[in-house]
C-alpha atoms as a PDB file:
ATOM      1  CA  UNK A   1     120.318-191.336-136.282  1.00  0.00           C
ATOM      2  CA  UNK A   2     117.578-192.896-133.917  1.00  0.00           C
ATOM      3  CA  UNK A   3     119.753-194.256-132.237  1.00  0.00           C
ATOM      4  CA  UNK A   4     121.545-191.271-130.959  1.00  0.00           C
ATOM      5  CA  UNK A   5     119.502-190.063-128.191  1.00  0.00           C
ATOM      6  CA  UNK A   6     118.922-193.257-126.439  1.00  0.00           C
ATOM      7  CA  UNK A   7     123.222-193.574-127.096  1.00  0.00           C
ATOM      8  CA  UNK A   8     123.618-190.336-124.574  1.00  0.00           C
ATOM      9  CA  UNK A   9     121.069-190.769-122.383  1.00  0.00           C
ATOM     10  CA  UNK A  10     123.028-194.503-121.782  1.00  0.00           C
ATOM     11  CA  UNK A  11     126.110-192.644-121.310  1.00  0.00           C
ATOM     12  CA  UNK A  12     124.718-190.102-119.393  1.00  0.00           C
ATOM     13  CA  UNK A  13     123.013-192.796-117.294  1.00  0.00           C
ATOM     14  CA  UNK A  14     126.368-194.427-116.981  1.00  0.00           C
ATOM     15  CA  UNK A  15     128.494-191.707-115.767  1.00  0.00           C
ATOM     16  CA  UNK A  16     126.017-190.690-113.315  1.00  0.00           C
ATOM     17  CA  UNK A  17     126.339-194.278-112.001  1.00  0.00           C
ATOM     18  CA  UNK A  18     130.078-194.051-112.231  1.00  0.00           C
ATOM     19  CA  UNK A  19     130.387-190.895-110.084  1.00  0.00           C
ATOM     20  CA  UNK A  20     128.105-191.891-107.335  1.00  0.00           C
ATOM     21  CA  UNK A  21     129.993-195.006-106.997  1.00  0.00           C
ATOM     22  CA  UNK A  22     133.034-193.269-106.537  1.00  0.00           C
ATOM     23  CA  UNK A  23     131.708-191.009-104.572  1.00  0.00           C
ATOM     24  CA  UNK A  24     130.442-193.869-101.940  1.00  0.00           C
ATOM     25  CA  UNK A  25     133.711-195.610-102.095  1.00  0.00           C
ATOM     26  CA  UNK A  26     135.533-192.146-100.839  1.00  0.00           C
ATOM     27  CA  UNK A  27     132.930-191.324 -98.069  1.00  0.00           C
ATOM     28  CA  UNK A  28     133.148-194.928 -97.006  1.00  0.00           C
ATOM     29  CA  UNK A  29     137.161-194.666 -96.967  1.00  0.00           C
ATOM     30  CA  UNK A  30     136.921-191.525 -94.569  1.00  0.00           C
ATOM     31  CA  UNK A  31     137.210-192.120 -91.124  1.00  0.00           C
ATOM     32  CA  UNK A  32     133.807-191.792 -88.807  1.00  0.00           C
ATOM     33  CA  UNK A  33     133.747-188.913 -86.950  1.00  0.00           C
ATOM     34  CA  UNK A  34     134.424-190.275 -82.968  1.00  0.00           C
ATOM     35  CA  UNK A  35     131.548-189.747 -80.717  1.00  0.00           C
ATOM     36  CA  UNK A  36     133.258-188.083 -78.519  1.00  0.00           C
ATOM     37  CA  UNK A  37     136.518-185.420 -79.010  1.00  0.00           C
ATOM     38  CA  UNK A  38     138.752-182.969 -76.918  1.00  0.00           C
ATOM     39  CA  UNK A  39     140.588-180.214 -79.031  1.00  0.00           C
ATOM     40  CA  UNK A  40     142.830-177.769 -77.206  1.00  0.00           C
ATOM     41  CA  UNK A  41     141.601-173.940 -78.171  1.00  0.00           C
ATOM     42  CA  UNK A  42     144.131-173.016 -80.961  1.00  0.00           C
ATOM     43  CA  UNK A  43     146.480-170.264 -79.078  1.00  0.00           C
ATOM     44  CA  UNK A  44     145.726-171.262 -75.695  1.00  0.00           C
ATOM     45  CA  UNK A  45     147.834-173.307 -73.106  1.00  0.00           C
ATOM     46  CA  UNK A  46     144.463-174.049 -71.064  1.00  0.00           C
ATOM     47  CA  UNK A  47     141.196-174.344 -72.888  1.00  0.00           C
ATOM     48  CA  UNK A  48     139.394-176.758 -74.322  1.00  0.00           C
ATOM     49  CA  UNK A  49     136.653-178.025 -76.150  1.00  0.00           C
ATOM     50  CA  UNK A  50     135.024-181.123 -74.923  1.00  0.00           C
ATOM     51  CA  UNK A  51     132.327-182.879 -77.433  1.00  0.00           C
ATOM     52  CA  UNK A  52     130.322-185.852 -76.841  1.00  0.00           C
ATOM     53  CA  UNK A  53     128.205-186.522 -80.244  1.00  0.00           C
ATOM     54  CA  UNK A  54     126.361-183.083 -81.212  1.00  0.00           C
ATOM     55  CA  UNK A  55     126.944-181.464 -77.665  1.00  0.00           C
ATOM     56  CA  UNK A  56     129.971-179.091 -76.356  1.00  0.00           C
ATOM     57  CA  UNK A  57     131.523-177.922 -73.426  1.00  0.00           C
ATOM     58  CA  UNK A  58     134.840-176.372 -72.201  1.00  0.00           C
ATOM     59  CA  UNK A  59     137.349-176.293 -69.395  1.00  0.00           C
ATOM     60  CA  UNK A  60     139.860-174.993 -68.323  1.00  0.00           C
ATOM     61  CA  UNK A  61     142.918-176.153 -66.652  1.00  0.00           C
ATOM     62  CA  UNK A  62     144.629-173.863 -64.123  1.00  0.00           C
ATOM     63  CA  UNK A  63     147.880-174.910 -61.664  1.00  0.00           C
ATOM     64  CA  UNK A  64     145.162-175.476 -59.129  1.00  0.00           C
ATOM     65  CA  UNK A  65     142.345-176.959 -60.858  1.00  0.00           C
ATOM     66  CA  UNK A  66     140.060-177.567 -63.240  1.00  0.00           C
ATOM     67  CA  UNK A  67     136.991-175.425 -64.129  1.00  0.00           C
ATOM     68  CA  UNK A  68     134.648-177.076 -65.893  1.00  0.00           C
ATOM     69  CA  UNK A  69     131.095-176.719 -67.846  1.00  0.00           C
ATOM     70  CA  UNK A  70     128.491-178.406 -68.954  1.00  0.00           C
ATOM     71  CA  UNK A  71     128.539-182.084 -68.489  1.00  0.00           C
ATOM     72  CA  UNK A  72     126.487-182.608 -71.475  1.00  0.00           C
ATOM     73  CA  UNK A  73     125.533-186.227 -70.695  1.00  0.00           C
ATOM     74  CA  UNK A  74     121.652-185.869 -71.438  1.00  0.00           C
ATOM     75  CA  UNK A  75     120.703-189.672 -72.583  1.00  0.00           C
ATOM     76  CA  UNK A  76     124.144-190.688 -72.358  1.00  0.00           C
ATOM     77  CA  UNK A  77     124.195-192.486 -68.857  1.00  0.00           C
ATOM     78  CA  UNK A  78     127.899-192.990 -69.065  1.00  0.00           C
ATOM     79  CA  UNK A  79     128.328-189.540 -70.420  1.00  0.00           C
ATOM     80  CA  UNK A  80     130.074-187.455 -66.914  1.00  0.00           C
ATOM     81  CA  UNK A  81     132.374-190.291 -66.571  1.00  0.00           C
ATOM     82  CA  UNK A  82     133.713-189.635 -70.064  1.00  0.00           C
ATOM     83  CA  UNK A  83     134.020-186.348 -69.968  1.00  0.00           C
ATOM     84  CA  UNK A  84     135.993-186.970 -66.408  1.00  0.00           C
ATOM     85  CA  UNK A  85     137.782-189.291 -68.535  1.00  0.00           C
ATOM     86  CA  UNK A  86     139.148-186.693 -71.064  1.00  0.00           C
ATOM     87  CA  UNK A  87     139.384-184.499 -68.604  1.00  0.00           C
ATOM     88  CA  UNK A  88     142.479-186.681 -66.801  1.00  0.00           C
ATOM     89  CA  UNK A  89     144.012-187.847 -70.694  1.00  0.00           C
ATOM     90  CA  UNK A  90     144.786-183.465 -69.770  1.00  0.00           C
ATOM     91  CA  UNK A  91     145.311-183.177 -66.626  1.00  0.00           C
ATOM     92  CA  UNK A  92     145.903-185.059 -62.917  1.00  0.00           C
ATOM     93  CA  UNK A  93     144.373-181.918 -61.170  1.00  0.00           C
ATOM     94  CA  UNK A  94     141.311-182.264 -59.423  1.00  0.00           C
ATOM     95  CA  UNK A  95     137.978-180.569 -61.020  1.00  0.00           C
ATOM     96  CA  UNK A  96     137.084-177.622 -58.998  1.00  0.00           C
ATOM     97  CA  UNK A  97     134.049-176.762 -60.199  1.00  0.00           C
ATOM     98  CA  UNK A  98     131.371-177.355 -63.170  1.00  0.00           C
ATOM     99  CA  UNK A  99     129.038-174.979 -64.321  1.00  0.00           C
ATOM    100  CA  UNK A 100     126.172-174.859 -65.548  1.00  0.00           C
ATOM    101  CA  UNK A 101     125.687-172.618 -68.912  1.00  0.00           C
ATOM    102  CA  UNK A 102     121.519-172.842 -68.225  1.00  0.00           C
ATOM    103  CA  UNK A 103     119.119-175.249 -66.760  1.00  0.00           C
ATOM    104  CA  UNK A 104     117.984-177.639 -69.633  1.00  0.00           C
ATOM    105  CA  UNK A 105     118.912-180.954 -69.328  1.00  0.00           C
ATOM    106  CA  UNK A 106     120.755-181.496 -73.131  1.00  0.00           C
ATOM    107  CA  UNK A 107     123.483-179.799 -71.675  1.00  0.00           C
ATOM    108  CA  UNK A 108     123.774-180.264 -67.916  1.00  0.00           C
ATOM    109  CA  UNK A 109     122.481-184.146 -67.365  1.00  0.00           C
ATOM    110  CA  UNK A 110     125.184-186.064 -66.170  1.00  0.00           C
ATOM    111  CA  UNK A 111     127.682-184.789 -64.085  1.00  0.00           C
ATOM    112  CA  UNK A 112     127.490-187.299 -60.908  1.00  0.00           C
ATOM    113  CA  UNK A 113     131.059-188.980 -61.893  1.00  0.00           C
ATOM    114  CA  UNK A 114     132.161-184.575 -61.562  1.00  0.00           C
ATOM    115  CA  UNK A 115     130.326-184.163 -58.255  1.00  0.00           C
ATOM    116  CA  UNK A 116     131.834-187.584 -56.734  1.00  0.00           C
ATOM    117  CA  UNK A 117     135.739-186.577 -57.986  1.00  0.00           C
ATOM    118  CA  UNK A 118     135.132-183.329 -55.523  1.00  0.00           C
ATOM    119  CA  UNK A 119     133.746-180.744 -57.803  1.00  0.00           C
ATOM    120  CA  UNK A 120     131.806-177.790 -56.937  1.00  0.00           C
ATOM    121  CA  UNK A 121     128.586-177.041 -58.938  1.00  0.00           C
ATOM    122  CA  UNK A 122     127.824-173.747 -59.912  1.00  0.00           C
ATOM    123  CA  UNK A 123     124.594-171.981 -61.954  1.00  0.00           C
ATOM    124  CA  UNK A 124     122.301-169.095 -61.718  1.00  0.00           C
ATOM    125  CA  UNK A 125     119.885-168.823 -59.046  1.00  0.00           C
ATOM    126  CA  UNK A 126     117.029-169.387 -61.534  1.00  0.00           C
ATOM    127  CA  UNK A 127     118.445-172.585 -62.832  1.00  0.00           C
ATOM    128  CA  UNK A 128     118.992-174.055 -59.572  1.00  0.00           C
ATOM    129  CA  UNK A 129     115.196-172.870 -58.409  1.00  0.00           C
ATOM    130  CA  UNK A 130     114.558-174.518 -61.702  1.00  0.00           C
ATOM    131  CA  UNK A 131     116.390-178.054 -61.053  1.00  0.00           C
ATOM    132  CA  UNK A 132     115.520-177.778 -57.360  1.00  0.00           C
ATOM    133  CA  UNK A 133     111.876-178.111 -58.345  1.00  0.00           C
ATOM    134  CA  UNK A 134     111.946-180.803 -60.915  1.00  0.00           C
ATOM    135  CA  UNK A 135     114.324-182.949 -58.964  1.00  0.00           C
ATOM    136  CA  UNK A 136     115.809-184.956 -62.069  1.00  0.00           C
ATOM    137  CA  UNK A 137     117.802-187.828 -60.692  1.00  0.00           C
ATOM    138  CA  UNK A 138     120.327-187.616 -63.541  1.00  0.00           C
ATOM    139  CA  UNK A 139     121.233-183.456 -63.001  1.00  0.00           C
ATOM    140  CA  UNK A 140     123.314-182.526 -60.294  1.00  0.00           C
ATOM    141  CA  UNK A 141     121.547-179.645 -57.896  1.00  0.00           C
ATOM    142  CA  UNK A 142     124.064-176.893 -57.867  1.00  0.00           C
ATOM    143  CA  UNK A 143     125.898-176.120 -54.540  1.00  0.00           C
ATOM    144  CA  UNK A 144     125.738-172.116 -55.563  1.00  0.00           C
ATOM    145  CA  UNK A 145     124.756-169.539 -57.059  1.00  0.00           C
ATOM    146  CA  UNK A 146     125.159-166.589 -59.300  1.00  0.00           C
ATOM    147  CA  UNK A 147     122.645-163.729 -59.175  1.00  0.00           C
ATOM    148  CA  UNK A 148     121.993-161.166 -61.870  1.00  0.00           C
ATOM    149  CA  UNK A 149     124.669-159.100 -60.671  1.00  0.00           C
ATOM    150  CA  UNK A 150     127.338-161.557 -62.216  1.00  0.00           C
ATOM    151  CA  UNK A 151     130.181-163.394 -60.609  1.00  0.00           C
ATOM    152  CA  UNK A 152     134.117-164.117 -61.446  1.00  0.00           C
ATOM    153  CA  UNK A 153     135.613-168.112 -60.535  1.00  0.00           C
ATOM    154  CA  UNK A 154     139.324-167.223 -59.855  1.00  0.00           C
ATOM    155  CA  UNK A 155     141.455-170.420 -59.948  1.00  0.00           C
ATOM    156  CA  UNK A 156     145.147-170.831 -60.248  1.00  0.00           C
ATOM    157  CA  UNK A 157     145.552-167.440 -61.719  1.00  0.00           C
ATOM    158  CA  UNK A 158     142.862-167.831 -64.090  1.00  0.00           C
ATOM    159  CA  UNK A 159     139.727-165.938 -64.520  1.00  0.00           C
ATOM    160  CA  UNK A 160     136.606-166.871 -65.604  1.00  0.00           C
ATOM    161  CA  UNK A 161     133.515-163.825 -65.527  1.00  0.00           C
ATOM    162  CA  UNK A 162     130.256-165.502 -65.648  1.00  0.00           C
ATOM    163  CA  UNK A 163     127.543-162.496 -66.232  1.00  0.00           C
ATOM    164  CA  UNK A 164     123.979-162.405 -66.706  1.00  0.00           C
ATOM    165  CA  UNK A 165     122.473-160.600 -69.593  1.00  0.00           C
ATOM    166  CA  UNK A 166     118.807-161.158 -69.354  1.00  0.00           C
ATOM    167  CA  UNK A 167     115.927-163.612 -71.537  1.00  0.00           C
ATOM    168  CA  UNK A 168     117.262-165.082 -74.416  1.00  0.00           C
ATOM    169  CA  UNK A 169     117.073-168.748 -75.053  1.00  0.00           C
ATOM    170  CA  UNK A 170     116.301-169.247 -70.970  1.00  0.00           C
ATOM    171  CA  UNK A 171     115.911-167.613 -68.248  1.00  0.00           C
ATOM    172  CA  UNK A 172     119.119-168.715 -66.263  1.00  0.00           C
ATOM    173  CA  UNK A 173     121.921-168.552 -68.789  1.00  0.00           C
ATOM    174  CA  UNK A 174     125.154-167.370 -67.743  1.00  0.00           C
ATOM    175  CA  UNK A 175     127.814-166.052 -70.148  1.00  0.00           C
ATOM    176  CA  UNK A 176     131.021-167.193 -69.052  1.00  0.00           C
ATOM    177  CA  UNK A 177     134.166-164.906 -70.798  1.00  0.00           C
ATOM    178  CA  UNK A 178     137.823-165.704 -70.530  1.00  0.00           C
ATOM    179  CA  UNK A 179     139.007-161.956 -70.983  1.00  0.00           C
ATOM    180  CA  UNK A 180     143.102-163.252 -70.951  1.00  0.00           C
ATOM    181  CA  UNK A 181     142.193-165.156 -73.596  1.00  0.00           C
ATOM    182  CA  UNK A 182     139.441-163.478 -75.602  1.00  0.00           C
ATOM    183  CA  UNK A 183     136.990-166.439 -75.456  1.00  0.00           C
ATOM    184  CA  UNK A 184     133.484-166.637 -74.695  1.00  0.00           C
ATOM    185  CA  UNK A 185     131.533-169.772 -73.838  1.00  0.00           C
ATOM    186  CA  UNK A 186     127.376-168.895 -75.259  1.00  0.00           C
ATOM    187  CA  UNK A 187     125.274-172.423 -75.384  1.00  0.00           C
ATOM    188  CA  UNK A 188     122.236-172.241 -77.321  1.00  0.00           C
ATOM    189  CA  UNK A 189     121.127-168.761 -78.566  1.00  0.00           C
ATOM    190  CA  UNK A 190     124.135-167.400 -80.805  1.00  0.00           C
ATOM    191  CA  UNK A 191     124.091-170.644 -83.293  1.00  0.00           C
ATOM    192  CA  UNK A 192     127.468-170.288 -85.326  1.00  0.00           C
ATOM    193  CA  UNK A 193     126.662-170.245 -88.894  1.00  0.00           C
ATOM    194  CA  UNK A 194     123.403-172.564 -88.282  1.00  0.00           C
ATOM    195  CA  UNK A 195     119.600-171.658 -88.309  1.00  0.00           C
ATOM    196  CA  UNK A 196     118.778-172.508 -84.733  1.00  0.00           C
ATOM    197  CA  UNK A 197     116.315-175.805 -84.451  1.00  0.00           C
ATOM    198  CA  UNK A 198     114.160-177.323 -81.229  1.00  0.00           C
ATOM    199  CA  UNK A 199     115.531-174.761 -78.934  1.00  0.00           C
ATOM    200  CA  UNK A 200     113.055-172.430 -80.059  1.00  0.00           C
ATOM    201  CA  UNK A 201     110.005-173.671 -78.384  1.00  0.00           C
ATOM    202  CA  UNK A 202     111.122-171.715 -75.288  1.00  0.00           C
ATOM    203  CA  UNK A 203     113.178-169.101 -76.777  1.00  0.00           C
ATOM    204  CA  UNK A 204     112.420-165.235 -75.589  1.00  0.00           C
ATOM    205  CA  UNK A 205     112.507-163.618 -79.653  1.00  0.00           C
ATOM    206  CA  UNK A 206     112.527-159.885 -78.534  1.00  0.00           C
ATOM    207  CA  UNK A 207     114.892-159.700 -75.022  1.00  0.00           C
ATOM    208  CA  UNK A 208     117.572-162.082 -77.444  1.00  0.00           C
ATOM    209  CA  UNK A 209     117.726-159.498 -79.766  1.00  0.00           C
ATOM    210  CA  UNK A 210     118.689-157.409 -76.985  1.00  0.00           C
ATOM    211  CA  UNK A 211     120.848-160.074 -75.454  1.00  0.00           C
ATOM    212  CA  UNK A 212     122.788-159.933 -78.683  1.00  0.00           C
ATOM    213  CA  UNK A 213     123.640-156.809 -78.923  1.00  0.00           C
ATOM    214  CA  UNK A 214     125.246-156.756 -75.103  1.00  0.00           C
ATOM    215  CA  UNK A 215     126.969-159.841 -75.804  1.00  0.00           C
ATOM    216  CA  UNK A 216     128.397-157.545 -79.148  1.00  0.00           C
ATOM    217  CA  UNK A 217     129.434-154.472 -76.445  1.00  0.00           C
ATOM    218  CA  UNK A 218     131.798-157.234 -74.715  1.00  0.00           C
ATOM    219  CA  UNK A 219     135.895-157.629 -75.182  1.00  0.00           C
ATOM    220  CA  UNK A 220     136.091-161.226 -76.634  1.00  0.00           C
ATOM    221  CA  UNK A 221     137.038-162.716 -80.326  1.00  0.00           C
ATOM    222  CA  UNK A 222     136.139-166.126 -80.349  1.00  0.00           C
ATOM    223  CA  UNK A 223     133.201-168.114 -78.881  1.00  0.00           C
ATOM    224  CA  UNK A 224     132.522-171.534 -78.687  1.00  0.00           C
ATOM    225  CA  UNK A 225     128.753-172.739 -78.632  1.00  0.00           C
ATOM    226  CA  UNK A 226     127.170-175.665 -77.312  1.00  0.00           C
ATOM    227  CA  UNK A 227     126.827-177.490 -80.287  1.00  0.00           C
ATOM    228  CA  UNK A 228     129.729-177.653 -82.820  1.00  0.00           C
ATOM    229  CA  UNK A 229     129.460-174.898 -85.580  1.00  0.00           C
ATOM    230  CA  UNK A 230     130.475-175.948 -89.705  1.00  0.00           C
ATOM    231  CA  UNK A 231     133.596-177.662 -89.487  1.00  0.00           C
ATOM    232  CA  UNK A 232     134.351-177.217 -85.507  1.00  0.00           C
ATOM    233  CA  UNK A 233     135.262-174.095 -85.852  1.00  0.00           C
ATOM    234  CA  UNK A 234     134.280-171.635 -83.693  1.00  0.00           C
ATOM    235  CA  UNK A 235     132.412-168.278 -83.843  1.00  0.00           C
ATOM    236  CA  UNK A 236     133.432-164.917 -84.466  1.00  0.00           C
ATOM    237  CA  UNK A 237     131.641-161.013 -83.861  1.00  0.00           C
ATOM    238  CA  UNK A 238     130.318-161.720 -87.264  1.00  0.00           C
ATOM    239  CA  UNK A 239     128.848-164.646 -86.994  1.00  0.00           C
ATOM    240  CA  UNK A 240     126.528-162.881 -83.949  1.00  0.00           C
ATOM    241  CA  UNK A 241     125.777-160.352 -85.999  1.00  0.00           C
ATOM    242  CA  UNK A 242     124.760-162.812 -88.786  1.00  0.00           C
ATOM    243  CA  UNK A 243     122.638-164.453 -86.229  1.00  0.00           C
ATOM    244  CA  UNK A 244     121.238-160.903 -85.072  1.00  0.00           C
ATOM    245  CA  UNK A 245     120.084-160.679 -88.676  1.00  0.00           C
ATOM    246  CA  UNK A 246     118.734-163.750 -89.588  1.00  0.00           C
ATOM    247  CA  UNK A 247     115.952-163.385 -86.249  1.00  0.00           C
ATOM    248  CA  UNK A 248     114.952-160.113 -86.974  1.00  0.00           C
ATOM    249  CA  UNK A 249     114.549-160.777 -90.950  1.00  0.00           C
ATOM    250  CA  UNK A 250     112.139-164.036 -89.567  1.00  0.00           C
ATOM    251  CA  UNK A 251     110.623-161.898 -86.891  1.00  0.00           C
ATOM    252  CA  UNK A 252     109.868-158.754 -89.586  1.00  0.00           C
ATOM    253  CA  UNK A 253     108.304-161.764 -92.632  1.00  0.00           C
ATOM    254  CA  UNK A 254     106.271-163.831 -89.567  1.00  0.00           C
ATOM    255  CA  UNK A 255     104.959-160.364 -88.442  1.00  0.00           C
ATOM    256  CA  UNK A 256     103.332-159.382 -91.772  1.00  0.00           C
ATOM    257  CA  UNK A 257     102.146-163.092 -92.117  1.00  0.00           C
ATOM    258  CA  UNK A 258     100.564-163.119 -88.474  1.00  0.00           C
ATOM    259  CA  UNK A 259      98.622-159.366 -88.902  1.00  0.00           C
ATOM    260  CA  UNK A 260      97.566-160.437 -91.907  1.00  0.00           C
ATOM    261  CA  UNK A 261      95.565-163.426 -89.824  1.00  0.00           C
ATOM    262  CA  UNK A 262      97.609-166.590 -91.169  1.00  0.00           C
ATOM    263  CA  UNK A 263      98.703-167.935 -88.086  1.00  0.00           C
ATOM    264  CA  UNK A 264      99.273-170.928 -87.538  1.00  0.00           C
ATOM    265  CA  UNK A 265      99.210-172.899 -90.491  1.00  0.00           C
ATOM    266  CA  UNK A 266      99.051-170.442 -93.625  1.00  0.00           C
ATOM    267  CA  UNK A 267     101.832-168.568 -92.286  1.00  0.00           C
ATOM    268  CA  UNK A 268     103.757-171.556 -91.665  1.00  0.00           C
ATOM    269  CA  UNK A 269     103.370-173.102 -94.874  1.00  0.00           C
ATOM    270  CA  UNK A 270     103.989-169.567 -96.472  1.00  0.00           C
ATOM    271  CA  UNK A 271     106.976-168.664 -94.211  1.00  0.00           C
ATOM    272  CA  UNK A 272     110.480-168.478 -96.237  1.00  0.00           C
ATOM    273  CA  UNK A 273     113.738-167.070 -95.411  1.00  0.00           C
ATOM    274  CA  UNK A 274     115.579-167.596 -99.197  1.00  0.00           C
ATOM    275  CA  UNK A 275     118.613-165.415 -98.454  1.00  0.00           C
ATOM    276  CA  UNK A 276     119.552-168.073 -95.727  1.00  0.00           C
ATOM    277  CA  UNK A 277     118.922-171.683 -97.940  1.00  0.00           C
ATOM    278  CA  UNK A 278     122.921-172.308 -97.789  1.00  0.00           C
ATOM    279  CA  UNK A 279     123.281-172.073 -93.907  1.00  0.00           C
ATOM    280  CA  UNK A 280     123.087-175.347 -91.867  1.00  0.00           C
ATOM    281  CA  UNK A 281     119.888-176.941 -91.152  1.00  0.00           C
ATOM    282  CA  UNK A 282     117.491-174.581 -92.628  1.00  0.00           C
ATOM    283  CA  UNK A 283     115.330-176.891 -94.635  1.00  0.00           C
ATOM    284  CA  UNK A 284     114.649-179.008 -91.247  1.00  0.00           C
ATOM    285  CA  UNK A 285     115.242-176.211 -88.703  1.00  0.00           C
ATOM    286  CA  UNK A 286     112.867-173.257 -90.260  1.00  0.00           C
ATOM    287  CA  UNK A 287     109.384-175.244 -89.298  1.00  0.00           C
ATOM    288  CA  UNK A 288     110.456-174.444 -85.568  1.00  0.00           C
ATOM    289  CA  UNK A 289     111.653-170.901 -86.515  1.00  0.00           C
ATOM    290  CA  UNK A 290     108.073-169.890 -88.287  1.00  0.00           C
ATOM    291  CA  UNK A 291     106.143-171.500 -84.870  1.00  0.00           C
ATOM    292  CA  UNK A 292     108.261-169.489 -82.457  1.00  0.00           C
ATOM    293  CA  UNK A 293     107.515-166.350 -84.742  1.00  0.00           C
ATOM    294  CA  UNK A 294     104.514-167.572 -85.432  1.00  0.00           C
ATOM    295  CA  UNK A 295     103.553-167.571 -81.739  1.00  0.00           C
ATOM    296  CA  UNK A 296     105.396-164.102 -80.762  1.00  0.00           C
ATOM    297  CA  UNK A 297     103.001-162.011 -83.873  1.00  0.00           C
ATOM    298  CA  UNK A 298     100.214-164.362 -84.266  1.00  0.00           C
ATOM    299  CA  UNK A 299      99.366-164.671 -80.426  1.00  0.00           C
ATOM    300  CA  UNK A 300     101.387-162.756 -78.536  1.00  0.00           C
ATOM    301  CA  UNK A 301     103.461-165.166 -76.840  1.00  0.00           C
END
């Protein structure tokens, strides 16, 4: 009869070995997932999604060119070329132009191999005051400008609206909507299905609320963000509204945390969003969340 406890706990013990050896020998039969990908936008004839490692951009592909964005070659020195490279396992068309979705490097480093096949560089006027100033040797300076006021890249019959919708995760970042197709491009402040990380140190909490809600007033259904969402797949109305949610449930907790004086590290420590534990990258992710918040209600900022 003594015997029977330390009999289970040896099974137990067993089958727990079992499983996680089987479950090593299937993840190390599944294929790695390629640094770098292009995947045609289901329903389209002309869009894409181009990834190198955690970092996306699209383009387009019209009869008389290419429109591209983000070269997202930050730390990747060979990283324009490749996306050049994908680009022409598409298409034999030159690349008209590249543009820039905001001014921080992560997303627009790289595109020399773009501005040497011909193309023409476009951003806001803030992000190229921005670049202009910090002169990084690895980010193209753009060749023009969009103002507040908006602008629309015509190319072989396709349209591409690039508006401006005020402070949100920058100060320079353009919207860009395909309204044949119904697709928005958004890098950086509408996360799909993911508590946003790093990106917070500079983020504007109260003006992307409102940024938001105009991007919710728009004529699009899907989006794709800079930086794959669960499973690829891209983002929906819902998922902005989801994101809508989660800041202004951190904003409201930090808020009562900060007034009650326990910024910086009390309120950190204390700081806990349990109705979002399943999403993507909230245990590693919420430290930068509670600073940001933190900041805003505790100092103002």
């Amino acid at each position: 009869m003594t015997l029977k406890p330390f009999l289970l706990a040896a099974l137990a013990a067993f089958a727990l070995t079992t499983a996680t050896a089987m479950t090593s020998a299937v993840q190390a039969q599944q294929p790695a997932r390629p640094p770098i990908a292009t995947t045609k936008v289901a329903g389209t004839d002309n869009v894409y999604v181009f990834r190198n490692g955690n970092h996306q951009a699209m383009f387009v592909v019209t009869s008389a060119g290419v429109i591209a964005t983000d070269p997202v070659a930050y730390g990747k020195p060979f990283g324009g070329q490749q996306y050049l490279d994908e680009i022409r396992k598409v298409t034999d068309k030159p690349v008209k132009y590249v543009i820039y979705s905001h001014h921080h490097y992560d997303h627009i480093a790289g595109g020399k191999a773009l501005k040497e096949a011909g193309a023409t560089f476009i951003a806001h006027k803030r992000a190229k005051d921005r670049l202009v100033k910090l002169k990084d040797p690895h980010t193209v300076i753009p060749d023009e400008v969009v103002g507040d006021k908006g602008r629309t890249i015509t190319l072989g019959g396709t349209a591409l609206e690039l508006t401006y919708h005020g402070l949100n995760h920058s100060d320079s970042t353009l919207v860009m909507r395909l309204p044949k197709e119904k697709i928005v491009f958004i890098v950086d402040t509408i996360p799909v299905g993911a508590v946003p990380g790093r990106g917070m140190i500079d983020f504007h909490p109260l003006e992307t609320e409102v940024f938001m809600k105009k991007v919710l007033t728009m004529d699009w259904e899907r989006l794709i963000p800079g930086h794959p969402g669960p499973n690829d797949r891209l983002g929906t109305k819902d998922d902005v509204r989801a994101q809508l949610e989660f800041l202004q449930d951190a904003s409201a907790a930090m808020k009562l945390l900060a007034q009650d004086g326990k910024c910086w590290d009390t309120a950190e420590k204390e700081f806990k969003l349990p109705k979002y534990e399943s999403w993507p990258g909230y245990a590693n992710n919420l430290p930068f969340v509670a600073r940001r918040y933190c900041g805003l209600w505790g100092r103002g900022t």
